[in-house]
PDB file of N, CA and C in Angstrom:
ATOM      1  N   UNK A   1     -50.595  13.621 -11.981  1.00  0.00           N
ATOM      2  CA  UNK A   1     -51.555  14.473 -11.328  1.00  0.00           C
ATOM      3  C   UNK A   1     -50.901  15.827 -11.047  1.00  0.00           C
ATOM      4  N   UNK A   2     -51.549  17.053 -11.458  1.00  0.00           N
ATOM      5  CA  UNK A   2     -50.985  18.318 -11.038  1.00  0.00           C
ATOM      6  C   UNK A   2     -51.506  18.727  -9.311  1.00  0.00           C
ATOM      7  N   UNK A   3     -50.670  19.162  -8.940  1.00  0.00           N
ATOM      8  CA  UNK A   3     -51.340  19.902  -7.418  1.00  0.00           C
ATOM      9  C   UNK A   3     -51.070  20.993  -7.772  1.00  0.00           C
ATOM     10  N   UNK A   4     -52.277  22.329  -7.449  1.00  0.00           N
ATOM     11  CA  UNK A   4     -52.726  23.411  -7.970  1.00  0.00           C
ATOM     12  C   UNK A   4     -52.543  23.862  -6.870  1.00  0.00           C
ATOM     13  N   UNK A   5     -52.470  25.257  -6.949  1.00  0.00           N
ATOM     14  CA  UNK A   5     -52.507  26.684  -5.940  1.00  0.00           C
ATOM     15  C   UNK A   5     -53.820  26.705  -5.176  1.00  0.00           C
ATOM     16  N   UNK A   6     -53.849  26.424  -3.687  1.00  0.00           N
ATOM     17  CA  UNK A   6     -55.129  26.711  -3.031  1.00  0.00           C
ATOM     18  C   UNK A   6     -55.657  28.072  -2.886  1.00  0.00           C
ATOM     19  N   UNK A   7     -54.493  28.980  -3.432  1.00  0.00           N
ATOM     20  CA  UNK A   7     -54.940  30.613  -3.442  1.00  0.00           C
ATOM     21  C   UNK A   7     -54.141  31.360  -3.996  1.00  0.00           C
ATOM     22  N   UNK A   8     -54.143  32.633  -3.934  1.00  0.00           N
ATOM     23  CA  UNK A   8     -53.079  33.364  -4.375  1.00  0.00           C
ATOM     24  C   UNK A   8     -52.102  33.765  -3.414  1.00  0.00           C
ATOM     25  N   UNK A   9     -50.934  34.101  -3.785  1.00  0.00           N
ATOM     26  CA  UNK A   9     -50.308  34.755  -2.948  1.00  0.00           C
ATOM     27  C   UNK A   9     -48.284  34.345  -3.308  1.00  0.00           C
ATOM     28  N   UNK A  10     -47.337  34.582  -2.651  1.00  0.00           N
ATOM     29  CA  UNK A  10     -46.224  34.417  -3.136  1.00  0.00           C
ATOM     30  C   UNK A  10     -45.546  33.108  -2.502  1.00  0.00           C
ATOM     31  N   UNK A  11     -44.687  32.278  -3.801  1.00  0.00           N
ATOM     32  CA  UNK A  11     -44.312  30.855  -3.399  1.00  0.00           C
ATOM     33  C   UNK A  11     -43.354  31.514  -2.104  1.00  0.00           C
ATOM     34  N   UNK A  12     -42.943  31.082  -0.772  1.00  0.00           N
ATOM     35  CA  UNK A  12     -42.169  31.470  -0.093  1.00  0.00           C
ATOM     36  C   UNK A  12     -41.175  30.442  -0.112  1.00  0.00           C
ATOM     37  N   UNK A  13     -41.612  29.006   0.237  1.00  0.00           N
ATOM     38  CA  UNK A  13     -40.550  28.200   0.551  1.00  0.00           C
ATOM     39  C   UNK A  13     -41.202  26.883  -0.353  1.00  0.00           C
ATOM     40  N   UNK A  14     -40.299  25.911  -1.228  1.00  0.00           N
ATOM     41  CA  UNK A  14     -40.701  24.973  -1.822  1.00  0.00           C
ATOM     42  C   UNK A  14     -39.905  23.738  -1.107  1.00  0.00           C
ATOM     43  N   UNK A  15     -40.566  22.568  -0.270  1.00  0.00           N
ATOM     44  CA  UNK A  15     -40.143  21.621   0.736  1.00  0.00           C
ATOM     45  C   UNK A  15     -40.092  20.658   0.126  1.00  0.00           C
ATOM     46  N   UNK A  16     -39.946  20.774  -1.375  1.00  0.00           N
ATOM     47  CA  UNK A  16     -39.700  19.412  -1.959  1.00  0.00           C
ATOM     48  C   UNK A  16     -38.915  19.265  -3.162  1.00  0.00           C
ATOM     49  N   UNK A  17     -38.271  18.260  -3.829  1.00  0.00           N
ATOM     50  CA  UNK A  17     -37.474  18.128  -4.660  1.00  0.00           C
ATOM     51  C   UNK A  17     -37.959  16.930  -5.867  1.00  0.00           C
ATOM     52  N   UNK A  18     -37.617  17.251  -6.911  1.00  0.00           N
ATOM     53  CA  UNK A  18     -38.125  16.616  -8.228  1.00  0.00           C
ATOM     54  C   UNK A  18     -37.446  15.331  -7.690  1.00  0.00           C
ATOM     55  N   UNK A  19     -38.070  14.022  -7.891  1.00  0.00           N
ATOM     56  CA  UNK A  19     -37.673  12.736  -7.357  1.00  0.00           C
ATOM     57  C   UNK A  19     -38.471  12.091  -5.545  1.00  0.00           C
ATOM     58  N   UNK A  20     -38.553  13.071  -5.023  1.00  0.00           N
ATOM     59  CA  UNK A  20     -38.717  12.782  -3.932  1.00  0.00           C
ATOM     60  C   UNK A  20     -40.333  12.256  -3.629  1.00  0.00           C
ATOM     61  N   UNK A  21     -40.354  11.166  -2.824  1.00  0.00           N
ATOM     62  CA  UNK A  21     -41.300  10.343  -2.510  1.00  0.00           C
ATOM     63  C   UNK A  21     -42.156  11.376  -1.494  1.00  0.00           C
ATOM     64  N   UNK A  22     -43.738  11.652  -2.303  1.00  0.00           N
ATOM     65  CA  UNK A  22     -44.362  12.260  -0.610  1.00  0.00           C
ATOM     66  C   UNK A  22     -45.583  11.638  -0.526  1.00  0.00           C
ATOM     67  N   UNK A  23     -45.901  11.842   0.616  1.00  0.00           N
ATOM     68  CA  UNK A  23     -47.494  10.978   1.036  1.00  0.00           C
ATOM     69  C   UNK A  23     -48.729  12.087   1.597  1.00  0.00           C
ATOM     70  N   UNK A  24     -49.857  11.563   1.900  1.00  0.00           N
ATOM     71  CA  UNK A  24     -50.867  12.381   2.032  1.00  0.00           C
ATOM     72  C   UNK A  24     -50.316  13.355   3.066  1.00  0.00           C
ATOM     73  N   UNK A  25     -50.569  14.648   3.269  1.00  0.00           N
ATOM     74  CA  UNK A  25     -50.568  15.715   3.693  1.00  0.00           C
ATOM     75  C   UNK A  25     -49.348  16.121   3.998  1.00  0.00           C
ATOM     76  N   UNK A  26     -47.860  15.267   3.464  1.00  0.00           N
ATOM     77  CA  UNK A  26     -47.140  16.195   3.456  1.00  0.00           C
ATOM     78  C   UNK A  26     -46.835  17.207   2.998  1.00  0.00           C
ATOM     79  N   UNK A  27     -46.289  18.135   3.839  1.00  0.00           N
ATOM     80  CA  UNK A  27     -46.356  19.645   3.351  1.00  0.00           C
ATOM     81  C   UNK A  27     -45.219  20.074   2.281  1.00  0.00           C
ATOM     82  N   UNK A  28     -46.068  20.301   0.869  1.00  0.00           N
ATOM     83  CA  UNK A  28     -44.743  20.455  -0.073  1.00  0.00           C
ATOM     84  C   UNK A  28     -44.177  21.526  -0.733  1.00  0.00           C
ATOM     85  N   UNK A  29     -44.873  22.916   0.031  1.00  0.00           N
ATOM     86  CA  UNK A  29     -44.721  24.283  -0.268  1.00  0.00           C
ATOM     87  C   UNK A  29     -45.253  25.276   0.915  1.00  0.00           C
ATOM     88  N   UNK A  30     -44.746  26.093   0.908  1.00  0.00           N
ATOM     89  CA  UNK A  30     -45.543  27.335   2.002  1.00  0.00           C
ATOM     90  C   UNK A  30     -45.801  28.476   1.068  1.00  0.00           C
ATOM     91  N   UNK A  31     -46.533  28.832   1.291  1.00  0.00           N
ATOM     92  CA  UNK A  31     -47.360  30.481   0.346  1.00  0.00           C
ATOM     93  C   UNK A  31     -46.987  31.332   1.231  1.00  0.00           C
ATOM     94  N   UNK A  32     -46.861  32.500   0.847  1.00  0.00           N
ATOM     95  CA  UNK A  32     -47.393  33.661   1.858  1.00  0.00           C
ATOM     96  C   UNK A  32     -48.224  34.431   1.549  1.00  0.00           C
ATOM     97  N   UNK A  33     -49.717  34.526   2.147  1.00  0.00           N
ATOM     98  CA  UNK A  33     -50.356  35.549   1.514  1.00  0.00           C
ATOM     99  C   UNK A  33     -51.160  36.461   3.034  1.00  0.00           C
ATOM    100  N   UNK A  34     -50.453  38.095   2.602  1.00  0.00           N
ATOM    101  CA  UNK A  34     -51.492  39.206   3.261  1.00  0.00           C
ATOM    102  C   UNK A  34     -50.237  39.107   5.005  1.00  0.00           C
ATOM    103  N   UNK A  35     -48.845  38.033   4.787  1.00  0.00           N
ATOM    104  CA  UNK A  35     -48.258  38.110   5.373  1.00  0.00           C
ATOM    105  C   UNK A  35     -48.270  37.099   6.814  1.00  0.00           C
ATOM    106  N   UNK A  36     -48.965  36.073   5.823  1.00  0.00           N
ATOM    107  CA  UNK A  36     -49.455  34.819   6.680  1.00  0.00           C
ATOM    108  C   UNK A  36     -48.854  33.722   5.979  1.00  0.00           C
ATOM    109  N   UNK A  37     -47.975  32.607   6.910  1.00  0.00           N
ATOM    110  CA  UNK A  37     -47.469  31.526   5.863  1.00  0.00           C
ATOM    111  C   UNK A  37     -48.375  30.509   5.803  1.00  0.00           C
ATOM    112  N   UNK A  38     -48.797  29.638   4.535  1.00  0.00           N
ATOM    113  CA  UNK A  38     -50.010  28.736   4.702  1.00  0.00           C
ATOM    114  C   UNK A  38     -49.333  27.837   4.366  1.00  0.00           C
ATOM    115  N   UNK A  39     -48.990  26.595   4.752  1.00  0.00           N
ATOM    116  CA  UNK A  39     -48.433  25.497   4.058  1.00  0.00           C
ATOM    117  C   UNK A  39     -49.367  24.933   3.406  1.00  0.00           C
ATOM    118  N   UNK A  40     -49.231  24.212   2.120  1.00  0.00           N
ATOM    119  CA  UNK A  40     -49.646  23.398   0.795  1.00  0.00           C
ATOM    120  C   UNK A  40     -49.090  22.070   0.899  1.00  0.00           C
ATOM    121  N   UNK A  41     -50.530  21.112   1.352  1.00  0.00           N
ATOM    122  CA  UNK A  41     -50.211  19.684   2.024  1.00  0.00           C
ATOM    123  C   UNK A  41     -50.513  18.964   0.805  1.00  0.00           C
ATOM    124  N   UNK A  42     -50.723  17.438   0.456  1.00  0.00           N
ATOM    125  CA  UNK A  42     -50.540  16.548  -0.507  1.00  0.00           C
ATOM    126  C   UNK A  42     -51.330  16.155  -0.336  1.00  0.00           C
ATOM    127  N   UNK A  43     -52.196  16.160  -1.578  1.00  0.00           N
ATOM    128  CA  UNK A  43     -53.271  15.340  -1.126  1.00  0.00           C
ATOM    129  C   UNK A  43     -53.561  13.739  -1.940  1.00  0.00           C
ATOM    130  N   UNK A  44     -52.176  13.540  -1.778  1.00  0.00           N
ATOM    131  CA  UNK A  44     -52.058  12.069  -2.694  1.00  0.00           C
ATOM    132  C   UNK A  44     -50.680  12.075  -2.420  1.00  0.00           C
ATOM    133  N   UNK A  45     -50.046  10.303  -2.856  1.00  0.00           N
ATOM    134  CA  UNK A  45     -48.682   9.729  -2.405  1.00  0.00           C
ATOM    135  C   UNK A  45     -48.231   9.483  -3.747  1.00  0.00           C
ATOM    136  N   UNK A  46     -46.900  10.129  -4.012  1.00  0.00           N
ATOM    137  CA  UNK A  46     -46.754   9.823  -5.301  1.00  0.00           C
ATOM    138  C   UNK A  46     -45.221  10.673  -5.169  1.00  0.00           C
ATOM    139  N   UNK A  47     -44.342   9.988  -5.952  1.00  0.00           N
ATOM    140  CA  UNK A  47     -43.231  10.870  -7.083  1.00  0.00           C
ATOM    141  C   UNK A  47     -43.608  12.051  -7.710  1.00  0.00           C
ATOM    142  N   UNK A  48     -42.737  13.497  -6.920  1.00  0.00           N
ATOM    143  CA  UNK A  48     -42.543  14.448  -7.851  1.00  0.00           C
ATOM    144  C   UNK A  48     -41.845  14.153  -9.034  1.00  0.00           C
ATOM    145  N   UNK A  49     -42.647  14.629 -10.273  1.00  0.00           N
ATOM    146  CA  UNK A  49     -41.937  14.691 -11.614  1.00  0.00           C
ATOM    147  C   UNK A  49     -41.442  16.190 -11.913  1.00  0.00           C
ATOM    148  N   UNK A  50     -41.890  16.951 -11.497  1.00  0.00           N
ATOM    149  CA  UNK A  50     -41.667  18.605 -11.902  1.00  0.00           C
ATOM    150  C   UNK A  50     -42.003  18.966 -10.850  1.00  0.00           C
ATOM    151  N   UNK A  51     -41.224  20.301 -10.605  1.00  0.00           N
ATOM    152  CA  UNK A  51     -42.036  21.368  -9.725  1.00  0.00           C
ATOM    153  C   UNK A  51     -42.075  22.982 -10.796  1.00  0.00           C
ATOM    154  N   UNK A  52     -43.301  23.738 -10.757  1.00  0.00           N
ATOM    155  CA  UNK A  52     -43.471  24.118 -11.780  1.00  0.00           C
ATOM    156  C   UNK A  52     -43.109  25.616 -11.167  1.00  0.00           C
ATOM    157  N   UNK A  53     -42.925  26.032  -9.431  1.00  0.00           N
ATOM    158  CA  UNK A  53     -43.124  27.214  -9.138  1.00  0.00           C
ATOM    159  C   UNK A  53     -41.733  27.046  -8.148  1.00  0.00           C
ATOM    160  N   UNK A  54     -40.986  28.306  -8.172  1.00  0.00           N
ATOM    161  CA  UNK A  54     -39.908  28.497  -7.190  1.00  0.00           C
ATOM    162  C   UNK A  54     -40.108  29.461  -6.734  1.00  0.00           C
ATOM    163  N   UNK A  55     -39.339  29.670  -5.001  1.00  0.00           N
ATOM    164  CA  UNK A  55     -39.409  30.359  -4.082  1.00  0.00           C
ATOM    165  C   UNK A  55     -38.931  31.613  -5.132  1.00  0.00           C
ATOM    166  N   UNK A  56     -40.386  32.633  -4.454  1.00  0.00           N
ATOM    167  CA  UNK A  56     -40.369  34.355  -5.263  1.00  0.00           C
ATOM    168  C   UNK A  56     -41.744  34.121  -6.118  1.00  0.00           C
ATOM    169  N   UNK A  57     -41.972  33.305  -7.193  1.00  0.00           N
ATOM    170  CA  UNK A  57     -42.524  33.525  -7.494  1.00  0.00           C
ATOM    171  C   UNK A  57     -44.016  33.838  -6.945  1.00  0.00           C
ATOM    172  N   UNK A  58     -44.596  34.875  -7.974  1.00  0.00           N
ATOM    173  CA  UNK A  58     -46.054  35.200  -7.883  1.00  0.00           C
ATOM    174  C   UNK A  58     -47.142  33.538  -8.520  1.00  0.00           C
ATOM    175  N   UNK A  59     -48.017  33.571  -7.452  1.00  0.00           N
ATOM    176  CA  UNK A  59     -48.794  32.553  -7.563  1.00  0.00           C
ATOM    177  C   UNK A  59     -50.231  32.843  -7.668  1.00  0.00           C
ATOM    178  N   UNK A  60     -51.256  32.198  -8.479  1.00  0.00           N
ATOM    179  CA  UNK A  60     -52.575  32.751  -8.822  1.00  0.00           C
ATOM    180  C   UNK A  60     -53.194  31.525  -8.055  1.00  0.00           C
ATOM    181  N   UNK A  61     -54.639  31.769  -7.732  1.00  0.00           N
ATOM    182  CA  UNK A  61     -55.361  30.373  -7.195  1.00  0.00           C
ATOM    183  C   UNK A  61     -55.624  29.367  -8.480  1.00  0.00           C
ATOM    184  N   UNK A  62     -55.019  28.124  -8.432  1.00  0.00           N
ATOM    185  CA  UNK A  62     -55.576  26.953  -9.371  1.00  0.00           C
ATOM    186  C   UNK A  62     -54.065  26.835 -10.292  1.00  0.00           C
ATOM    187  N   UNK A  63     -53.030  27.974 -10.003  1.00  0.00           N
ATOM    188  CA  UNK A  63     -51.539  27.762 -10.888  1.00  0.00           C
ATOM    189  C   UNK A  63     -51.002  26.171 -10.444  1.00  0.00           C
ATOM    190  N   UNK A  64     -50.433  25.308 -11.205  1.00  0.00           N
ATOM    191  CA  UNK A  64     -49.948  24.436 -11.320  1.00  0.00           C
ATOM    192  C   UNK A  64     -48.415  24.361 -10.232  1.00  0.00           C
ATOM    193  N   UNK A  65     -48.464  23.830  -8.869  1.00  0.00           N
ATOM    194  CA  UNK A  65     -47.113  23.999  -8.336  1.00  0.00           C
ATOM    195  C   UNK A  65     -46.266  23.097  -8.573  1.00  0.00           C
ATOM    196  N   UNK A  66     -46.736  21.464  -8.977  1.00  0.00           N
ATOM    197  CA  UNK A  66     -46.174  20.453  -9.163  1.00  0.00           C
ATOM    198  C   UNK A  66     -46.873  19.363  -9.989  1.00  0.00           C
ATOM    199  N   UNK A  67     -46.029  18.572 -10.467  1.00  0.00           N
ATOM    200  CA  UNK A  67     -47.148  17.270 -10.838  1.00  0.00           C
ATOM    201  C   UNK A  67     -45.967  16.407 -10.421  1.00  0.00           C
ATOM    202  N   UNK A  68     -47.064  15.225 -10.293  1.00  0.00           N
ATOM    203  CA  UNK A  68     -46.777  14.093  -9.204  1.00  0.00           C
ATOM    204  C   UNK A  68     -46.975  12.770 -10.036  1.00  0.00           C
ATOM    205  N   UNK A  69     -46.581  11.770  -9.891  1.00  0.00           N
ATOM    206  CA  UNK A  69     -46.743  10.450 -10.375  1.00  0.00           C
ATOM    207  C   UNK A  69     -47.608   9.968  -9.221  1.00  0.00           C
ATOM    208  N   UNK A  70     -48.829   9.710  -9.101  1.00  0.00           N
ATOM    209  CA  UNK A  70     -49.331   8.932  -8.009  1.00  0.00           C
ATOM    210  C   UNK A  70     -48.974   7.361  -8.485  1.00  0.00           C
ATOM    211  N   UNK A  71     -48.904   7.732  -6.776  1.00  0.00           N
ATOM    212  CA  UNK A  71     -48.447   6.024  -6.509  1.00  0.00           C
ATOM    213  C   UNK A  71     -49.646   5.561  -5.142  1.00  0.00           C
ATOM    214  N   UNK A  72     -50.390   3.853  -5.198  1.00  0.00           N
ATOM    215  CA  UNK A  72     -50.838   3.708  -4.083  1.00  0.00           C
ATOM    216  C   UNK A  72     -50.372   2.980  -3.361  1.00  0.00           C
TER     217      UNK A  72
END
């Protein structure tokens, strides 16, 4: 499963690591946009396989930040 960009704006901080186990709404990125940090929660429990965006980068709404192995 990919988890997508809820908006635009710049990756600030990425709270997770390829391997790592997360569950519903943990928070697995912060954005900053217009100078506001928004954290990017999970909306499924599963193994990161990739993370596709690192802190700096420019982010579009619907960009790919991670994909996940769901697990239930």
């Amino acid at each position: 499963m990919e988890m997508k960009s809820p908006m635009t704006g710049t990756m600030y901080k990425v709270e997770v690591s390829v391997g790592d186990h997360i569950t519903v709404n943990d928070v697995c990125f912060i954005l900053e946009s217009m100078k506001m940090e928004i954290p990017v929660q999970a909306e499924r429990q599963g193994k990161v396989i990739s993370i596709e965006k690192i802190e700096g980068d420019f982010v579009q709404e619907g960009d790919v930040l991670l994909v996940l192995e769901v697990t239930e």
